[in-house]
Protein backbone atom coordinates (compact mmCIF):
# COMPACT_ATOMS: atom_id res chain seq x y z
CA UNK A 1 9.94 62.82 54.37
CA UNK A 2 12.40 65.95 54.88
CA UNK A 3 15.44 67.04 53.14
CA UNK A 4 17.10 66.92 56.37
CA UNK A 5 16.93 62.75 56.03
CA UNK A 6 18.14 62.72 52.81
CA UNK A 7 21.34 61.47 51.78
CA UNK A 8 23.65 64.50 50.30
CA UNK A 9 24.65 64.10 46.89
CA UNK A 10 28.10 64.37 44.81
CA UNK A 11 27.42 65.31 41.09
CA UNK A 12 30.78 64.58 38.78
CA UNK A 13 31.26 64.50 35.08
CA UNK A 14 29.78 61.89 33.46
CA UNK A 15 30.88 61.00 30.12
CA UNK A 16 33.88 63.28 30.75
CA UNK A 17 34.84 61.16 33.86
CA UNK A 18 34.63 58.06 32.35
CA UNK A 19 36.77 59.11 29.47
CA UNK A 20 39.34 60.46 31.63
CA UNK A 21 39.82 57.15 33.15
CA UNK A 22 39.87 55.13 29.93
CA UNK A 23 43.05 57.67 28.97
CA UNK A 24 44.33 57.23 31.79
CA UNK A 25 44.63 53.58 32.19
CA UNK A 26 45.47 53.46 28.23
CA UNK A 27 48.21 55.55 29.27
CA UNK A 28 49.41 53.27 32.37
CA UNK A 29 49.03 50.32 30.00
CA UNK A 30 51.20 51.39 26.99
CA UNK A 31 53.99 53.35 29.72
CA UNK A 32 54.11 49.60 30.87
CA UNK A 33 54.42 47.76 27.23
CA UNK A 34 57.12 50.48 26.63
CA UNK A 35 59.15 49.44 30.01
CA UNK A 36 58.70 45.84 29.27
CA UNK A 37 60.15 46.15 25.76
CA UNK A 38 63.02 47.11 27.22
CA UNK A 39 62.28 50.68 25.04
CA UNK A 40 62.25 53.28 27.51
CA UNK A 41 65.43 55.30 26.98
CA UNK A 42 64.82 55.37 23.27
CA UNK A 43 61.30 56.49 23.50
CA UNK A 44 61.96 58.80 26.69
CA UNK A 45 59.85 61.69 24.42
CA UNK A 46 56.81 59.56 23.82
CA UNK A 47 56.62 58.44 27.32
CA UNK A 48 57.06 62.05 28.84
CA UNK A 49 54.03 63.19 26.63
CA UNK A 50 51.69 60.42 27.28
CA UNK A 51 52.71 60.64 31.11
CA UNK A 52 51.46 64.68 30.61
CA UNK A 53 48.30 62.85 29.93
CA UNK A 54 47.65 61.08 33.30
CA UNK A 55 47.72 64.73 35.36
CA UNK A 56 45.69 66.44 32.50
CA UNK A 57 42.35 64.11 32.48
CA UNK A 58 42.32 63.95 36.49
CA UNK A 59 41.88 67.96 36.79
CA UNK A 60 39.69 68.53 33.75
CA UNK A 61 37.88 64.93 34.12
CA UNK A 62 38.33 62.74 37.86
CA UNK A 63 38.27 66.53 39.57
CA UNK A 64 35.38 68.41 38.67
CA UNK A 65 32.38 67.69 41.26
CA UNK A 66 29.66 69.61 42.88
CA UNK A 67 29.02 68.39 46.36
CA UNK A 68 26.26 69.14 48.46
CA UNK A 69 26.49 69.35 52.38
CA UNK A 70 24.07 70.94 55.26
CA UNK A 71 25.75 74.03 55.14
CA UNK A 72 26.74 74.75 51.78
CA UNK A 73 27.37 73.86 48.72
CA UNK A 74 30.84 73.00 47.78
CA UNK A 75 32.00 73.65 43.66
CA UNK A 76 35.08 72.12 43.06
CA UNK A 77 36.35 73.02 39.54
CA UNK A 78 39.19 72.23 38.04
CA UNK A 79 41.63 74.50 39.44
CA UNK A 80 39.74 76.43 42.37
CA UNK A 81 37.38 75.53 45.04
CA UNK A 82 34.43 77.21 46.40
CA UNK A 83 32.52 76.98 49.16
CA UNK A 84 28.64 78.79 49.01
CA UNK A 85 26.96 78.07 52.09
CA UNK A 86 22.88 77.82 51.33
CA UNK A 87 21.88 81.16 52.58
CA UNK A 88 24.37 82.90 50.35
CA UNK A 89 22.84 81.18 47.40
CA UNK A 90 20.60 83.60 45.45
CA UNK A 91 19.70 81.63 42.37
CA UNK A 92 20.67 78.17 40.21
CA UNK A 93 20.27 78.55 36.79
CA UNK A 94 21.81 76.50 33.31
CA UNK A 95 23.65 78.63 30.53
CA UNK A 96 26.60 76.08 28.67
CA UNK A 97 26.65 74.85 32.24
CA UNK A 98 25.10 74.79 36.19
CA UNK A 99 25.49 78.68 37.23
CA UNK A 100 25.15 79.10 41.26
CA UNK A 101 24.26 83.05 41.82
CA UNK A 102 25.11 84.64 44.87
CA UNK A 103 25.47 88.68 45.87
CA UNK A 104 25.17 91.12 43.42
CA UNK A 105 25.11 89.27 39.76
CA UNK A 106 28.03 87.08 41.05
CA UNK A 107 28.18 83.80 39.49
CA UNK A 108 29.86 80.48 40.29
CA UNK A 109 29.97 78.29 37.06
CA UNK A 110 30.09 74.45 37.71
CA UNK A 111 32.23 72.80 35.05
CA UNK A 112 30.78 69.54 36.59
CA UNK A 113 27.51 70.03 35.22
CA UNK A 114 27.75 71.08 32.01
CA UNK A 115 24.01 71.39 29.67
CA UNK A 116 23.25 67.26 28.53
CA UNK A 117 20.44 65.71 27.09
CA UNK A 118 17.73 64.11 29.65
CA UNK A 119 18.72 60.49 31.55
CA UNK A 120 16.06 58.36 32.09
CA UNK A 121 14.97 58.15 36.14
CA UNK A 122 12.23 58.87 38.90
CA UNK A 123 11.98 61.79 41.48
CA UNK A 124 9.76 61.86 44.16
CA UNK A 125 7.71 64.46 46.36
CA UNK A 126 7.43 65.58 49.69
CA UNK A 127 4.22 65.25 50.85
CA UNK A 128 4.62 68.02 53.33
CA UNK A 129 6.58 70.18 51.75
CA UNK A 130 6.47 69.97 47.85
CA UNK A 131 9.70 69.95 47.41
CA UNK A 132 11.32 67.58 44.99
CA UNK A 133 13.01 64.97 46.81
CA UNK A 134 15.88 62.12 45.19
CA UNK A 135 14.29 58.72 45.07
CA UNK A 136 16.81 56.36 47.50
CA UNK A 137 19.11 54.44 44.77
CA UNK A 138 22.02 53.11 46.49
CA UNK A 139 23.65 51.87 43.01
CA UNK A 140 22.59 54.87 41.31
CA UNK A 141 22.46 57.62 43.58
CA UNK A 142 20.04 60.96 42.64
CA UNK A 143 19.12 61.02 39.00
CA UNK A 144 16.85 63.76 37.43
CA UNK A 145 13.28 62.94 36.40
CA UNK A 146 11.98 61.27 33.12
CA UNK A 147 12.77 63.56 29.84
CA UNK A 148 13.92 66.58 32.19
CA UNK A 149 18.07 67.55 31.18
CA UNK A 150 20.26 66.46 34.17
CA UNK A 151 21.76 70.36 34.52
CA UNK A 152 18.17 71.60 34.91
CA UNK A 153 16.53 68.79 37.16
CA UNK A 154 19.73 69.60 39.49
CA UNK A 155 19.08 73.23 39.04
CA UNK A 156 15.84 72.84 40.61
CA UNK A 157 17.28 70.66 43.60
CA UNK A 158 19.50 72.52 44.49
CA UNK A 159 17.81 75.75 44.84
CA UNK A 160 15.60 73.35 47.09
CA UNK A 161 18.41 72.46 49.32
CA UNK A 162 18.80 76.19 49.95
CA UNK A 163 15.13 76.93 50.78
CA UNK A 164 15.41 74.03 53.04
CA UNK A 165 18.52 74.48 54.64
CA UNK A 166 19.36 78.37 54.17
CA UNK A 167 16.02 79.45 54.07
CA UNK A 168 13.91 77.17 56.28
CA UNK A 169 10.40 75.66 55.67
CA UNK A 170 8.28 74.76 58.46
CA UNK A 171 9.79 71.96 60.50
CA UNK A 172 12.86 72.61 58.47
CA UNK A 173 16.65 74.01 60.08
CA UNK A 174 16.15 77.94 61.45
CA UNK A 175 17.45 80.26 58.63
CA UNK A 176 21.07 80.18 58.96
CA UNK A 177 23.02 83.80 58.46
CA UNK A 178 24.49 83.74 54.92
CA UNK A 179 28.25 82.87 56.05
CA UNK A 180 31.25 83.68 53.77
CA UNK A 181 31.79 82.56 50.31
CA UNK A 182 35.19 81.22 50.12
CA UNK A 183 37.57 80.45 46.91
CA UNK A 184 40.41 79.08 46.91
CA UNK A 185 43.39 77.34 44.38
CA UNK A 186 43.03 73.61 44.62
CA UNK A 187 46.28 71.94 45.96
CA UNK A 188 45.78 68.70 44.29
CA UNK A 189 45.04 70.92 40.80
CA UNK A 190 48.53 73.01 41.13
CA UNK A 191 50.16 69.88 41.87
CA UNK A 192 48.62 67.82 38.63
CA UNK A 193 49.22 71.05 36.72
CA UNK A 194 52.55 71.23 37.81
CA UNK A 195 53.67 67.51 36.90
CA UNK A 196 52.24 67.97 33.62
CA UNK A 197 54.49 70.87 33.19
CA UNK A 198 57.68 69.16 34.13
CA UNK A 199 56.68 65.95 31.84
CA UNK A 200 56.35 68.40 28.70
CA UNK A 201 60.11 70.18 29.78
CA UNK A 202 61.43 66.81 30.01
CA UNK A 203 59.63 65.54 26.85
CA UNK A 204 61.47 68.74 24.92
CA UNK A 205 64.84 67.78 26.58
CA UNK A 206 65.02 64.47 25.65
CA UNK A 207 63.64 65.38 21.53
């Protein structure tokens, strides 16, 4: 079995994520008790600041991801985007969170991944290659090996995505020239941010 026929994976927050979405909905939920009391114009303030909320927990919770693809490795934090294709990736390491290290000492930090204690799960191994390879969990998708920290069981796939794909064991993709290393602002960030600063003018107005 080769990396090459196994699924990509997406790596988001996970307590963060979840927590996010319980604010969010809390928010939705009490915005609606507020309209159906008939209490909106007198508590215009309140409902401006928990509003602010909704924007807030998508970009620092919902956003964050680090994405894996055959070319490169996409780290989507939570106001810029970058794209590292595999050949450009020099190291992965784990400080407060996932560092990818590319060029001279650059780093990309992944707020997606910050340092957790271990989750219970299984890897398994190539037989031709040694590489670590996700066990096939549908429901679950990859999880890191028994007692091994999620950050640093990732750590180590990832920089075995690159020496697969960027690198190139045998019977594995041709090494691939390093391509550019693109950031950029994320749209859907500046937007969230934005509405979140309109929310907290209009709370102020209506105080």
């Amino acid at each position: 079995m080769a990396f090459a026929s196994t699924p990509f994976a997406t790596h988001r927050l996970t307590t963060g994520r979840v927590v996010a979405w319980v604010i969010a909905i809390a928010v939705v939920l009490g915005v609606a008790d507020t309209v159906r009391r008939g209490e909106l114009g007198a508590d215009g303030t309140g409902v401006c600041l928990l509003l602010a909320l909704v924007p807030l927990v998508y970009v620092l919770g919902v956003r964050p991801a680090v994405i894996e693809g055959p070319n490169a490795l996409e780290v989507r934090n939570p106001l810029r985007t970058t794209i590292v294709p595999w050949a450009a990736v020099e190291d992965v390491d784990v400080t407060d969170v996932l560092r990818v290290r590319y060029g001279d000492d650059s780093y990309v930090r992944c707020f997606a991944v910050p340092r957790r204690r271990p989750a219970p799960s299984t890897l398994r191994s190539a037989s031709t290659t040694g590489l670590m390879l996700p066990a096939k969990d549908p429901e679950r998708g990859w999880q890191p090996p028994t007692g091994e920290p999620r950050a640093a069981a990732l750590a180590k796939r990832l920089l075995d995505l690159r020496d697969w794909h960027g690198r190139g064991y045998a019977g594995a993709p041709s090494r691939t020239p390093p391509g550019e290393l693109t950031t950029r602002w994320a749209p859907d960030a500046l937007v969230a941010v934005g509405v979140t600063v309109v929310l907290l003018v209009a709370a102020l107005v209506l105080m």
